[in-house]
C-alpha atoms as a PDB file:
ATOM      1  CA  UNK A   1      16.045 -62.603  20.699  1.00  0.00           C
ATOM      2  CA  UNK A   2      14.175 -61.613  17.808  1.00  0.00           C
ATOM      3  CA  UNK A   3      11.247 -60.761  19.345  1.00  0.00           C
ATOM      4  CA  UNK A   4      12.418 -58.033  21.470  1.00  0.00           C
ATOM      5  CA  UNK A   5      14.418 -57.232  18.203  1.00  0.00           C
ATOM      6  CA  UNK A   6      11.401 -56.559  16.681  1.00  0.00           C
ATOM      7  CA  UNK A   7       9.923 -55.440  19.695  1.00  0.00           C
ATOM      8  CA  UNK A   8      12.476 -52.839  20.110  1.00  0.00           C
ATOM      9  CA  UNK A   9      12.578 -51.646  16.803  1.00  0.00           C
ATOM     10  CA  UNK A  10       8.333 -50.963  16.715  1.00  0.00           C
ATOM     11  CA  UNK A  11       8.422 -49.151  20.251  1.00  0.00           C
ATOM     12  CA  UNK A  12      11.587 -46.745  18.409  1.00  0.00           C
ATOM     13  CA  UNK A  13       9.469 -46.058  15.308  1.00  0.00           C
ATOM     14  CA  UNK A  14       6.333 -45.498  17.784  1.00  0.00           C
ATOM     15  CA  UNK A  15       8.803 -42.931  19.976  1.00  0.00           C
ATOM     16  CA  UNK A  16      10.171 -40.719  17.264  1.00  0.00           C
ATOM     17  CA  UNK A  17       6.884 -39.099  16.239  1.00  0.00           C
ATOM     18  CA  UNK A  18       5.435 -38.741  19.879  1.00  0.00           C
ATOM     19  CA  UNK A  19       9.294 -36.903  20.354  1.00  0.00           C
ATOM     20  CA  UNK A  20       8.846 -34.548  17.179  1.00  0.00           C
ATOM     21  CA  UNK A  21       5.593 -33.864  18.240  1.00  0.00           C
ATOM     22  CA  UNK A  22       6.447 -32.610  21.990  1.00  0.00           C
ATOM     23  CA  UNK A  23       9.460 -30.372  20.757  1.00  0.00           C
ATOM     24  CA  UNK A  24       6.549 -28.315  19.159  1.00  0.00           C
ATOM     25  CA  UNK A  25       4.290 -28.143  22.027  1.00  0.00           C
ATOM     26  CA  UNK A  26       6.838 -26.922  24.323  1.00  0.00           C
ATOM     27  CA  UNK A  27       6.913 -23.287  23.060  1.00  0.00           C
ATOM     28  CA  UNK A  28       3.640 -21.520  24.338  1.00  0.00           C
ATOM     29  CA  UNK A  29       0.719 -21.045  21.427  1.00  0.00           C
ATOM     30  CA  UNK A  30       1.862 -23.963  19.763  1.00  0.00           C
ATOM     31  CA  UNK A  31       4.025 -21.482  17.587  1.00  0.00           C
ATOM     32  CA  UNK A  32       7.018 -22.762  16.225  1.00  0.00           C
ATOM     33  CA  UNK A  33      10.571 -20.892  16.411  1.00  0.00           C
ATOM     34  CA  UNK A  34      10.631 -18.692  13.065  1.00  0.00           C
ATOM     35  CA  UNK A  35       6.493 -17.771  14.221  1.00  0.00           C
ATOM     36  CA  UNK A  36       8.206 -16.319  17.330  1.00  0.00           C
ATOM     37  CA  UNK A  37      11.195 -14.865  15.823  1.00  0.00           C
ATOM     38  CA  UNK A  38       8.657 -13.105  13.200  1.00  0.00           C
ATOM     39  CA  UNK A  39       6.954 -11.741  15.992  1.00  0.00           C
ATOM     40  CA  UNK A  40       9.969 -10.744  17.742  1.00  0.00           C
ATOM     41  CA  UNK A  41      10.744  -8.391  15.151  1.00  0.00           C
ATOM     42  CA  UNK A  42       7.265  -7.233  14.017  1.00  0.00           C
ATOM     43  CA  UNK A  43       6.969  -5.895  17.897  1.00  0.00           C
ATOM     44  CA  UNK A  44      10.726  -4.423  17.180  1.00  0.00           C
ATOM     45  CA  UNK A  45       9.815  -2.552  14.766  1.00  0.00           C
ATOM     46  CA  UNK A  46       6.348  -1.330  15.814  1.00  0.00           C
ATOM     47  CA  UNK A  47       8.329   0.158  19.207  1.00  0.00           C
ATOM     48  CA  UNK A  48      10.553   1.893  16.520  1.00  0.00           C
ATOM     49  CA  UNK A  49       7.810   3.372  14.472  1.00  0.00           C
ATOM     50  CA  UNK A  50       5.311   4.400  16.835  1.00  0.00           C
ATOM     51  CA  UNK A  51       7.370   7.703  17.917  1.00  0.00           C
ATOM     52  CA  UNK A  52       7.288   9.033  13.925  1.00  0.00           C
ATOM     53  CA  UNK A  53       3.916   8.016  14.094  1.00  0.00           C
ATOM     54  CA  UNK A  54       2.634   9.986  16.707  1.00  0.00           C
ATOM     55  CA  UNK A  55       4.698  12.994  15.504  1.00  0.00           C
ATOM     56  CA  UNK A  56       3.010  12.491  11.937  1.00  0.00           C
ATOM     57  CA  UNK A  57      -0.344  12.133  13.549  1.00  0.00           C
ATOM     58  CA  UNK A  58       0.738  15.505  15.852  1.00  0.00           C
ATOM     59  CA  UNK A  59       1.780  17.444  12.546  1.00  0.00           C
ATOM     60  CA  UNK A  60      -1.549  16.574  10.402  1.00  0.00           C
ATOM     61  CA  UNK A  61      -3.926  17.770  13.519  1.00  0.00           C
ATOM     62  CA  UNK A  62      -2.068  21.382  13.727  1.00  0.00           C
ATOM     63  CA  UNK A  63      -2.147  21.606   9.777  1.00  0.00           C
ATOM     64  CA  UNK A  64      -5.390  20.434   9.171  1.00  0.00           C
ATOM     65  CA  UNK A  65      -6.856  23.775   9.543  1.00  0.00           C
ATOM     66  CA  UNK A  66      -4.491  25.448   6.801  1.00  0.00           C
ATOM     67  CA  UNK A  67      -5.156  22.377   5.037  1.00  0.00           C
ATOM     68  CA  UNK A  68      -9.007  23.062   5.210  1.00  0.00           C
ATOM     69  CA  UNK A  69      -8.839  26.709   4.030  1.00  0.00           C
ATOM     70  CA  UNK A  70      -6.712  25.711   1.116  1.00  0.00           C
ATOM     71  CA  UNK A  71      -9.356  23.515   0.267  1.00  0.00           C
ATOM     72  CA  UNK A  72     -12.016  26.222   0.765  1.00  0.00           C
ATOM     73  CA  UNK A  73     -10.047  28.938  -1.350  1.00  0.00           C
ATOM     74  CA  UNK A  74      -8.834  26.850  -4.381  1.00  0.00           C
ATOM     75  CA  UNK A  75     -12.310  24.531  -4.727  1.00  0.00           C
ATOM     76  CA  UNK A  76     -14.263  26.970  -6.630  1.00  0.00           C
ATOM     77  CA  UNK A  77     -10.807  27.579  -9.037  1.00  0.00           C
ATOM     78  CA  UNK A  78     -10.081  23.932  -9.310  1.00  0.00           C
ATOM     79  CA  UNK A  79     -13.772  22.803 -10.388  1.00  0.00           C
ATOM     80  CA  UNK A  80     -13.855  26.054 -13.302  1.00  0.00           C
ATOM     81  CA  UNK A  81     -10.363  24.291 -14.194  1.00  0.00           C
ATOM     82  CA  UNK A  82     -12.277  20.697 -14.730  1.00  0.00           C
ATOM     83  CA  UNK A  83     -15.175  22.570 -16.111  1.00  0.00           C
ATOM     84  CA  UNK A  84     -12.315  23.657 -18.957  1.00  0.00           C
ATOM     85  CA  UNK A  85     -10.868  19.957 -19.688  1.00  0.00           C
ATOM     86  CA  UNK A  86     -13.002  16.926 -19.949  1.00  0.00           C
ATOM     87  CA  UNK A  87     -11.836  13.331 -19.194  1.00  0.00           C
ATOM     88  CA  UNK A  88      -7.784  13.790 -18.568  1.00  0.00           C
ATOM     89  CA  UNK A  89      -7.209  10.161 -20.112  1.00  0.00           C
ATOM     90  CA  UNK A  90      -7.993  12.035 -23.635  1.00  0.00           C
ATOM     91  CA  UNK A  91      -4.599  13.843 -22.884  1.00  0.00           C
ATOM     92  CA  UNK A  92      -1.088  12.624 -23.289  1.00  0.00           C
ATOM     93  CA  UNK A  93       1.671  12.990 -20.412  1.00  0.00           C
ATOM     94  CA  UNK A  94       3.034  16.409 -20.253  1.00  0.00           C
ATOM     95  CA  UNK A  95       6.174  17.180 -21.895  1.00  0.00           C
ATOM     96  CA  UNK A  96       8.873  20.057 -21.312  1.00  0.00           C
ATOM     97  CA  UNK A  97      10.202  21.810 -24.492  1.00  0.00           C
ATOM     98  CA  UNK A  98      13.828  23.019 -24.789  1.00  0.00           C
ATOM     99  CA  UNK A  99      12.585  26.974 -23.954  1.00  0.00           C
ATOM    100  CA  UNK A 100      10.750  25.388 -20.416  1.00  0.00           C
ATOM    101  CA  UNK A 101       7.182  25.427 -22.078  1.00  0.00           C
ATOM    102  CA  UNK A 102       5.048  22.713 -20.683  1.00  0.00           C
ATOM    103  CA  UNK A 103       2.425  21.254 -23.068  1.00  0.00           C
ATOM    104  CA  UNK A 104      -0.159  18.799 -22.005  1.00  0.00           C
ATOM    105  CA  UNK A 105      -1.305  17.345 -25.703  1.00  0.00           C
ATOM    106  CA  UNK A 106      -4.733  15.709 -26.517  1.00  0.00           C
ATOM    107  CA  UNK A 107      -4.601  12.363 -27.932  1.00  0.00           C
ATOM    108  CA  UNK A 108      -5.295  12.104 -31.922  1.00  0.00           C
ATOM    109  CA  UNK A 109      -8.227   9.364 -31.109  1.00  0.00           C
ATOM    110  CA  UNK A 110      -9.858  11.217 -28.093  1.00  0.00           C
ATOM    111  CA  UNK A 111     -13.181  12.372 -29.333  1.00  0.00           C
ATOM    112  CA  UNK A 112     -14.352  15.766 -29.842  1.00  0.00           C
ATOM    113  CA  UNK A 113     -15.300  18.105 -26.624  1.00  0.00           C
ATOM    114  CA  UNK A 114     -16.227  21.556 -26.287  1.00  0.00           C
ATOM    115  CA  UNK A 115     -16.542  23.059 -22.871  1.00  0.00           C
ATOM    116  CA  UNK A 116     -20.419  24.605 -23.774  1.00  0.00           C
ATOM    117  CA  UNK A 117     -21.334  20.992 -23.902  1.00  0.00           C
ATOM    118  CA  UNK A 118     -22.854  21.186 -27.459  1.00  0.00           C
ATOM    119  CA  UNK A 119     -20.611  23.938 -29.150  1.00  0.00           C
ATOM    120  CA  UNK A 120     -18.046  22.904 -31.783  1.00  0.00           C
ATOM    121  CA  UNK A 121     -14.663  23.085 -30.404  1.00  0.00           C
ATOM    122  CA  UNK A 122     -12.279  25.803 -32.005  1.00  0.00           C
ATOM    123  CA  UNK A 123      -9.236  24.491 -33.070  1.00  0.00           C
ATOM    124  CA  UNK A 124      -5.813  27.089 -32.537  1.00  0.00           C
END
């Protein structure tokens, strides 16, 4: 009697793995449940956001010619603007004052910078 007991109780320790082990292995990849529920809803939302995508993708090819002669037109005006201000971490944030002036102040530590490269600046 207390050999198949014992007997018993080894072959049910033995089993319980094996059975863990085969609930996995019935699902196909070897994924487990939340794996497939996660991919569930990745493939949800990728049928949801492929529409806007395309229409995004449709409104960027019909402006990128407008978007190419604004670049052509305001280059040369944007590089004599950077030619006027050196390194923009030598300014502070811009700040609004009560009569809608917008002043873009250079830092007290930023070092000196004159826009002729060796001329003194002029201070106003």
């Amino acid at each position: 009697m207390k050999r198949m007991l014992a007997t018993t109780l080894a072959i049910a320790l033995c089993v319980g793995p094996v059975m863990a082990q085969d609930d996995e292995a019935d699902i196909p990849g070897g994924f487990n449940l939340i794996e497939e529920g996660a991919k569930m809803l990745m493939r949800g939302l990728m049928s949801e956001i492929e529409p806007k995508i395309d229409e995004l993708r449709g409104s960027i090819e019909t402006m990128g010619p407008a978007i190419a002669a604004f670049a052509r037109q305001m280059g040369p005006a944007l590089t004599e603007l950077l030619d006027q201000v050196d390194d923009l971490r030598n300014y502070q944030a811009p700040e609004m004052l009560p009569d809608g002036d917008i002043i873009i102040r250079r830092k007290p530590d930023a070092p000196v910078w004159s826009p002729d490269g060796g001329a003194e600046a002029i201070e106003l």
